[in-house]
Each structure stands twice: as C-alpha cells, then as structure tokens.
N, C-alpha and C. Protein backbone atom coordinates (compact mmCIF):
# COMPACT_ATOMS: atom_id res chain seq x y z
N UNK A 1 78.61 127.65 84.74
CA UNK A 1 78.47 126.73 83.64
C UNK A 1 79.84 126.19 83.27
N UNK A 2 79.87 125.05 83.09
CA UNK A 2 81.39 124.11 82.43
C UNK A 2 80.61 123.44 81.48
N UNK A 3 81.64 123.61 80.18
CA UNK A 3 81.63 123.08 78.85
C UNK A 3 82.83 122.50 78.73
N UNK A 4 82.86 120.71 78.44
CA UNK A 4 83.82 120.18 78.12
C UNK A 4 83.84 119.43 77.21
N UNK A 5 84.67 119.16 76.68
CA UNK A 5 85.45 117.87 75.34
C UNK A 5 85.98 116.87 75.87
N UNK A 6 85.15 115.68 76.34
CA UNK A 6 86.31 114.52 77.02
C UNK A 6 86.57 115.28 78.20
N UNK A 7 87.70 115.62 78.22
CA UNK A 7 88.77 115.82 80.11
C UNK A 7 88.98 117.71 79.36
N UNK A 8 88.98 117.85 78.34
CA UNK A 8 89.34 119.45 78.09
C UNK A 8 88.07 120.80 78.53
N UNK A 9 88.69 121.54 79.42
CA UNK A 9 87.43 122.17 79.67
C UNK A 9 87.69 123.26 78.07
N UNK A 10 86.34 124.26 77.99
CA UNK A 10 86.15 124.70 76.59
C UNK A 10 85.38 126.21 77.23
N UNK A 11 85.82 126.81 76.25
CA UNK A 11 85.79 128.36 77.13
C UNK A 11 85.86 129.43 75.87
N UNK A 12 85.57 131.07 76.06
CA UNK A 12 85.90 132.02 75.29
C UNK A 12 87.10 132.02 74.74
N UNK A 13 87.25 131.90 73.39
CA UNK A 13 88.82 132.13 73.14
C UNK A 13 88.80 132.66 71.94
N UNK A 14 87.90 133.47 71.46
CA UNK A 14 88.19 134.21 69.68
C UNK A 14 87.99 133.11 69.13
N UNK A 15 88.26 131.57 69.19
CA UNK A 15 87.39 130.59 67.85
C UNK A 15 86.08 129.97 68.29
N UNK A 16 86.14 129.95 69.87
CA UNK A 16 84.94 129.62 70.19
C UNK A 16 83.72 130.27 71.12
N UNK A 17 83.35 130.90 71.30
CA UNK A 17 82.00 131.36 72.07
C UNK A 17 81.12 130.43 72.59
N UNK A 18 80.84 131.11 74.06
CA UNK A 18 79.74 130.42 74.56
C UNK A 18 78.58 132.06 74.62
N UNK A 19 77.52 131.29 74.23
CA UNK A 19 76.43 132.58 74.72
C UNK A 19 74.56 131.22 75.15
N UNK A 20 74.64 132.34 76.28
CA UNK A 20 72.99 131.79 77.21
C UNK A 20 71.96 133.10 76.39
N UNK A 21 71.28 132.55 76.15
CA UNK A 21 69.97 133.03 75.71
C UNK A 21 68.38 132.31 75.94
N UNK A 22 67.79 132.86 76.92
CA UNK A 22 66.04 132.37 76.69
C UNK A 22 66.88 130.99 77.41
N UNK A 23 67.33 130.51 78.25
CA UNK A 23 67.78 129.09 78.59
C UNK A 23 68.12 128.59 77.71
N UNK A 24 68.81 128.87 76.66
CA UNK A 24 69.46 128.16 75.15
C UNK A 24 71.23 128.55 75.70
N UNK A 25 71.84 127.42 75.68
CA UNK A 25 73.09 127.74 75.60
C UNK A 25 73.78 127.13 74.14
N UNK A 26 73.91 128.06 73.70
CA UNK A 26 75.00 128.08 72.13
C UNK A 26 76.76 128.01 72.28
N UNK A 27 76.76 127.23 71.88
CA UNK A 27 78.37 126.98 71.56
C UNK A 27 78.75 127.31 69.95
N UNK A 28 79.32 128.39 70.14
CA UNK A 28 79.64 129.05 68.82
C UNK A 28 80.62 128.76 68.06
N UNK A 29 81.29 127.74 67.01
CA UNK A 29 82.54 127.69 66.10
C UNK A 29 82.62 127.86 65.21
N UNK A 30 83.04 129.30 64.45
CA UNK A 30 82.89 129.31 62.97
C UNK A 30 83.52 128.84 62.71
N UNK A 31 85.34 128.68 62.94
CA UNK A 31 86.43 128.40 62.66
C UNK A 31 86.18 126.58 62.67
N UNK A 32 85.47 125.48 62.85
CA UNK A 32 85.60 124.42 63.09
C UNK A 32 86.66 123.61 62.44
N UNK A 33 87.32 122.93 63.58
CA UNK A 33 88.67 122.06 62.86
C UNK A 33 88.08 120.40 63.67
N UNK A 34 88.59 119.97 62.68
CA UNK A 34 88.67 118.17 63.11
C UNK A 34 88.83 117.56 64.37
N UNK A 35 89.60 118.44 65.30
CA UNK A 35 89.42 117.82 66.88
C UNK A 35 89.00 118.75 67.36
N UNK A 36 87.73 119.53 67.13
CA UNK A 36 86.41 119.80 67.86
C UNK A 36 85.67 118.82 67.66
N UNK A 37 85.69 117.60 66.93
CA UNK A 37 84.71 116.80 66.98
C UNK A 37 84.66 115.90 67.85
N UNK A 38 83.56 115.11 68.75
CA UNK A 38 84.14 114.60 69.82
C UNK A 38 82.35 114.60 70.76
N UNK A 39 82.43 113.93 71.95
CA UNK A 39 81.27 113.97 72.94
C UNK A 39 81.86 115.53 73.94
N UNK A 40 80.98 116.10 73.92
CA UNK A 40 80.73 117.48 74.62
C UNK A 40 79.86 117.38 75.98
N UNK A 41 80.13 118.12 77.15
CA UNK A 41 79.41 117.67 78.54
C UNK A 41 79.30 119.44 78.94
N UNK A 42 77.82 119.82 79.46
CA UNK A 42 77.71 120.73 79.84
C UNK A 42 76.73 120.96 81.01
N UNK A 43 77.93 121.27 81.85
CA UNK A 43 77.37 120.85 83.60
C UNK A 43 76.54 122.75 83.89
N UNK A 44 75.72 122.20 84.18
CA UNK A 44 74.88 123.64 84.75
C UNK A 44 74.82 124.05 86.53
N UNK A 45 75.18 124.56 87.12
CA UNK A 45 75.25 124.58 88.81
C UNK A 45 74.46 126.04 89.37
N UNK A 46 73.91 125.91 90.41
CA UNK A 46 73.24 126.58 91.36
C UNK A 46 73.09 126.07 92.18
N UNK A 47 72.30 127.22 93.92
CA UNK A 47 72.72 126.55 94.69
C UNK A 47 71.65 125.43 95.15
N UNK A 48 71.02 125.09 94.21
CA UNK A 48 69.86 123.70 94.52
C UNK A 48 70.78 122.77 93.96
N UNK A 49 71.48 122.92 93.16
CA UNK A 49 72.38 121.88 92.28
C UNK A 49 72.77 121.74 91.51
N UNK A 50 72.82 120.77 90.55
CA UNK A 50 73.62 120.60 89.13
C UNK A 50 73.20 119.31 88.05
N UNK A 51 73.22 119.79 87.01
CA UNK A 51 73.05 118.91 85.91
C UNK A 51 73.97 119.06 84.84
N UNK A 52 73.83 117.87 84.15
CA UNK A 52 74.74 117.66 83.31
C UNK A 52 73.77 117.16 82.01
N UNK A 53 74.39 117.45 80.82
CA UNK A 53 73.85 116.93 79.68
C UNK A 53 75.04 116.79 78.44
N UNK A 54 74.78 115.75 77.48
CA UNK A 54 76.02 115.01 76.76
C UNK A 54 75.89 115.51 75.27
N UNK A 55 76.07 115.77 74.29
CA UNK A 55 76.13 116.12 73.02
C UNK A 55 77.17 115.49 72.35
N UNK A 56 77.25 115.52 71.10
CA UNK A 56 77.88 114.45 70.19
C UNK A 56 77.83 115.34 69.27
N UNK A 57 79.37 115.98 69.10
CA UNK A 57 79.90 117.27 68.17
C UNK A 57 80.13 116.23 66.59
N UNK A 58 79.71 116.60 65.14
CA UNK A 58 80.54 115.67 64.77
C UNK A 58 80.80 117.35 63.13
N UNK A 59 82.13 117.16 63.06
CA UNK A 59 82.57 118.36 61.97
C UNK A 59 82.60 118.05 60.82
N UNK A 60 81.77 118.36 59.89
CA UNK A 60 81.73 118.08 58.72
C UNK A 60 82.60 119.14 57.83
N UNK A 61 83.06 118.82 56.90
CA UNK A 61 84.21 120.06 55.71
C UNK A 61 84.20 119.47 54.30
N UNK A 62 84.12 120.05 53.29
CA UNK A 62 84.32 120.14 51.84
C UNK A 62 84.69 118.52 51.55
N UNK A 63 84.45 118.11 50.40
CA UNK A 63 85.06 116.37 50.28
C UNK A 63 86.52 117.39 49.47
N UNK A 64 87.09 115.73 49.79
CA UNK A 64 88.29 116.38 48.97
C UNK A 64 88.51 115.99 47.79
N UNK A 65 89.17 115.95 47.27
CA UNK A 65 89.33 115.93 45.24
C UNK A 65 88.75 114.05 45.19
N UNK A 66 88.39 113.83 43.92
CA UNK A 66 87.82 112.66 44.07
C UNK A 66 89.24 112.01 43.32
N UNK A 67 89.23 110.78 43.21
CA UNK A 67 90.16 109.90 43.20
C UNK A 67 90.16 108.90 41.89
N UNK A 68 91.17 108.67 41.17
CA UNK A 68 90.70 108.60 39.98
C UNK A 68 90.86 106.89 39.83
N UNK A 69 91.50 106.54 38.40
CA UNK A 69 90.89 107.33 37.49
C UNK A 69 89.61 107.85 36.98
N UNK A 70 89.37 108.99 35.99
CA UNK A 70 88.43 109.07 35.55
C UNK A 70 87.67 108.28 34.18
N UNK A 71 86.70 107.55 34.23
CA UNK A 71 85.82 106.76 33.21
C UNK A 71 84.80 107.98 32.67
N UNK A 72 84.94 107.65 31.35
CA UNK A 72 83.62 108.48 30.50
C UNK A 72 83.14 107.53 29.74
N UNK A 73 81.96 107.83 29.54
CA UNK A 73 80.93 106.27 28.55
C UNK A 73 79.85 107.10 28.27
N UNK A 74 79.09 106.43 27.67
CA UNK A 74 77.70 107.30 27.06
C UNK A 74 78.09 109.07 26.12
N UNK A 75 79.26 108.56 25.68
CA UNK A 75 79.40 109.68 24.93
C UNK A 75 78.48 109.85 23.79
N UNK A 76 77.88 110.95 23.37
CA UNK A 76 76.72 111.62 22.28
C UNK A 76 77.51 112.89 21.97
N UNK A 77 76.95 113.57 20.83
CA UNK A 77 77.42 114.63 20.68
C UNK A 77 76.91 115.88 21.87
N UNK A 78 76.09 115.70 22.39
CA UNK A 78 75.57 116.66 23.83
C UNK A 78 76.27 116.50 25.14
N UNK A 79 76.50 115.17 25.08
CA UNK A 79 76.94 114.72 27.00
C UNK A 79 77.74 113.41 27.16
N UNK A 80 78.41 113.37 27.89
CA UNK A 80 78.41 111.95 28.25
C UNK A 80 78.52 111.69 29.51
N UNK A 81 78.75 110.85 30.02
CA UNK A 81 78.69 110.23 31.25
C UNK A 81 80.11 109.94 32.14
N UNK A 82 80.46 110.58 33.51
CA UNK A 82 81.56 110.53 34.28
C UNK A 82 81.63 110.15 35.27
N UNK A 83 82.42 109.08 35.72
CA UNK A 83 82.56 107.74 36.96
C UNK A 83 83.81 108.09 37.30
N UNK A 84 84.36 108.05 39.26
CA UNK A 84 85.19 108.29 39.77
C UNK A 84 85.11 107.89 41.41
N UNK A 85 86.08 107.38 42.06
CA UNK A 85 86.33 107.14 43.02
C UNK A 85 85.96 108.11 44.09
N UNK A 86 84.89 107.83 45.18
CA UNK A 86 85.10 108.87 46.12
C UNK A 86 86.19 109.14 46.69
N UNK A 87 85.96 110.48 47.03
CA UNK A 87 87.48 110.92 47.84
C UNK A 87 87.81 110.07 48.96
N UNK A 88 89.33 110.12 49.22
CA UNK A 88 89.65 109.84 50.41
C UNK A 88 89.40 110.04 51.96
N UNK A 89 88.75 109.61 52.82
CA UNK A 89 88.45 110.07 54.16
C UNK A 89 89.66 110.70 54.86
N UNK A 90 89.99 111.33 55.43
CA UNK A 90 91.46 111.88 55.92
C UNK A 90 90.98 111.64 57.78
C-alpha cells in the first residue's frame, strides 16, 4: 500500500498512522496541522494489480479571536445585542 500527499509519500511516524481493517484503510491524525491538508492518493498493489483512489484532506481548527470593533445595541436591562467581524482566515 502507498499513501501520498501530492509527490510526498505518507507513512507511520507517531503523528500519523495507517491501519487496514475489514478492507477499510484509516489514515489516522490526531495531531492535524495545516499542510496535511491537500489531495491524498492511495495506490493498493497485488499480484493481479493495482488501483488507485483520490481523497481531498481538508483541516479544519478553532476560529480565531473575532475582529473588532465590538457594536452593542438593543440594550434592556436583561440583554443586549453583540456585532463583530469574523475572524481572520490565516
């Protein structure tokens, strides 16, 4: 089995795991960082042959602080109301 990123082959290394189960192959990242995200290729071989299939990694993480300023309106003595810039994409 070859698991790749683009041209990087991708392998056991303590952040990432590969495990086969029931014909399920899992690619394991707890640790996920920003350039694991990316098109993924995982070539399967025996001696009848080989296949390939394409996946589309994409890493999602926490937003980051939102961006101001901050607006308040609909003030009452219970609640009021708070408007703010989404965060920045990084």
């Amino acid at each position: 089995m070859l698991v790749c990123q683009g041209a990087k082959e991708i392998g056991d290394d303590g952040r990432i795991k590969l495990e086969i189960n029931d014909g399920e192959i899992l690619l394991l990242c707890k640790a996920a960082q920003k350039d694991d995200q990316g098109r993924y290729s995982v070539t399967l071989k025996n001696p009848k042959g080989s296949d390939t299939a394409h996946i589309n990694v994409t890493v999602l993480d926490k937003p980051g602080a939102p961006e101001g300023p901050l607006a308040v309106s609909k003030i009452t003595p219970e609640s009021c109301t708070l408007e703010w810039k989404p965060p920045k994409v990084s």
